[in-house]
Protein backbone atom coordinates (compact mmCIF):
# COMPACT_ATOMS: atom_id res chain seq x y z
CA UNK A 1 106.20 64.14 96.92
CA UNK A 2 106.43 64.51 92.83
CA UNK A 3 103.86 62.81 91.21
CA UNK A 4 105.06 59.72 88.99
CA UNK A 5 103.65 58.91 86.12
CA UNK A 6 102.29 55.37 85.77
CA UNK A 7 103.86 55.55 81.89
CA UNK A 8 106.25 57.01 79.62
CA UNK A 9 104.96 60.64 79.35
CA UNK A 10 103.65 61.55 75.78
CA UNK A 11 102.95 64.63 74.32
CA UNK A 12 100.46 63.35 71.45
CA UNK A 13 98.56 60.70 74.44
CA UNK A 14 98.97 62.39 77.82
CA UNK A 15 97.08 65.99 77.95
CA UNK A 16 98.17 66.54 81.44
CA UNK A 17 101.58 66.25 80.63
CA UNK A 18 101.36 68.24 77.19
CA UNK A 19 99.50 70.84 79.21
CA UNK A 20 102.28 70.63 81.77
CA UNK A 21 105.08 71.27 79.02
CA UNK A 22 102.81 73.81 77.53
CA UNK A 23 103.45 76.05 80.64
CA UNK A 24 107.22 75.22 81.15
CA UNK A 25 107.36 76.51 77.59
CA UNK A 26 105.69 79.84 78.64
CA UNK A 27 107.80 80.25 81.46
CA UNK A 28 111.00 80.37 79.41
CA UNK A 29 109.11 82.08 77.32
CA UNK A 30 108.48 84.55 79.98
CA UNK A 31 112.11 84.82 81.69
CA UNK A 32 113.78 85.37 77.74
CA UNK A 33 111.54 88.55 77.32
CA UNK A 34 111.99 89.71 81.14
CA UNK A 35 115.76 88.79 80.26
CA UNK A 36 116.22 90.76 76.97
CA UNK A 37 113.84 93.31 77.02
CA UNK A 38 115.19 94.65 81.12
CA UNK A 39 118.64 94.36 79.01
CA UNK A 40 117.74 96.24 76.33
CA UNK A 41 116.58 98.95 78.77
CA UNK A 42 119.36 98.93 80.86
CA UNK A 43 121.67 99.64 77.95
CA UNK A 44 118.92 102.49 76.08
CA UNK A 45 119.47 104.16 79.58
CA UNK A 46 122.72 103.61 80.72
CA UNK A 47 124.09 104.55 77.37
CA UNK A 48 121.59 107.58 76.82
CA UNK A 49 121.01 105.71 73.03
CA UNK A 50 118.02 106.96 72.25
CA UNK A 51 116.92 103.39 70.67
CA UNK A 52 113.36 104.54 68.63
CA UNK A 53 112.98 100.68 67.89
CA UNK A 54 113.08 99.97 72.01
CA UNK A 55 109.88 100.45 72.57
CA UNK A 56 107.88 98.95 69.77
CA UNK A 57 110.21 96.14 70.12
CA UNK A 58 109.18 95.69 73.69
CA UNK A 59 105.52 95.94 73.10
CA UNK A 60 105.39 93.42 69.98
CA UNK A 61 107.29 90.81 72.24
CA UNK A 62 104.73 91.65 75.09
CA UNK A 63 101.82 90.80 72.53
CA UNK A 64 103.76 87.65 71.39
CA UNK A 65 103.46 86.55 74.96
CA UNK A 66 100.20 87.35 75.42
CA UNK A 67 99.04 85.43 72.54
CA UNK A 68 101.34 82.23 74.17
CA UNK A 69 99.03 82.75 77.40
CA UNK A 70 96.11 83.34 75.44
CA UNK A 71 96.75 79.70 73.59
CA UNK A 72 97.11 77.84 76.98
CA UNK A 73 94.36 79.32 78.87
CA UNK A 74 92.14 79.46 75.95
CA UNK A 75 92.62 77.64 72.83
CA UNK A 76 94.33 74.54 73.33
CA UNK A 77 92.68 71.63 73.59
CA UNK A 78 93.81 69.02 77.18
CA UNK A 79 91.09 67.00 76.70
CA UNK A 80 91.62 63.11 76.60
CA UNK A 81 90.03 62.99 72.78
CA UNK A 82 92.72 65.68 71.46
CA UNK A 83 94.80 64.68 69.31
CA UNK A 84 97.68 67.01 70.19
C-alpha cells in the first residue's frame, strides 16, 4: 500500500519527501545519460564516424552523475532542522 502523507508534501519542510524527489531527480538523471550517451554510440558505430568528442563527452557526463550521487548520499542535508 503507498504511503500517504498526513500533509501537503513540501520540499523546504518535509526532508523525506525532498530526499524522495532528490532520487527521482537522479533517476531521470540516470535514464537521459543511459539514453543519449547508448545513442551516441550506436550512431559513432553504426556510421563508422569516428566522433573524437564521443568519448570525453561520455566520461564528463559520467562524472556529472557521479557528483549528483555523490550530493544525495553524501552532502545533502534530510535532517528535520535543514532548511532545504
Amino acid at each position: 500500500m503507498p504511503r500517504s502523507w498526513p500533509r501537503k508534501p513540501d520540499r523546504k519542510s518535509d526532508p523525506e519527501f525532498r530526499r524522495a524527489e532528490d532520487v527521482m531527480n537522479f533517476i531521470v538523471h540516470v535514464m537521459l545519460f543511459l539514453a543519449v550517451v547508448s545513442g551516441v554510440w550506436f550512431v559513432d558505430i553504426i556510421k563508422q564516424a569516428d566522433w573524437s568528442w564521443a568519448t570525453p563527452f561520455s566520461l564528463g557526463w559520467f562524472g556529472i552523475v557521479l557528483l549528483h550521487i555523490t550530493y544525495i548520499r553524501v552532502i545533502a542535508n534530510y535532517s528535520e532542522k535543514s532548511n532545504g
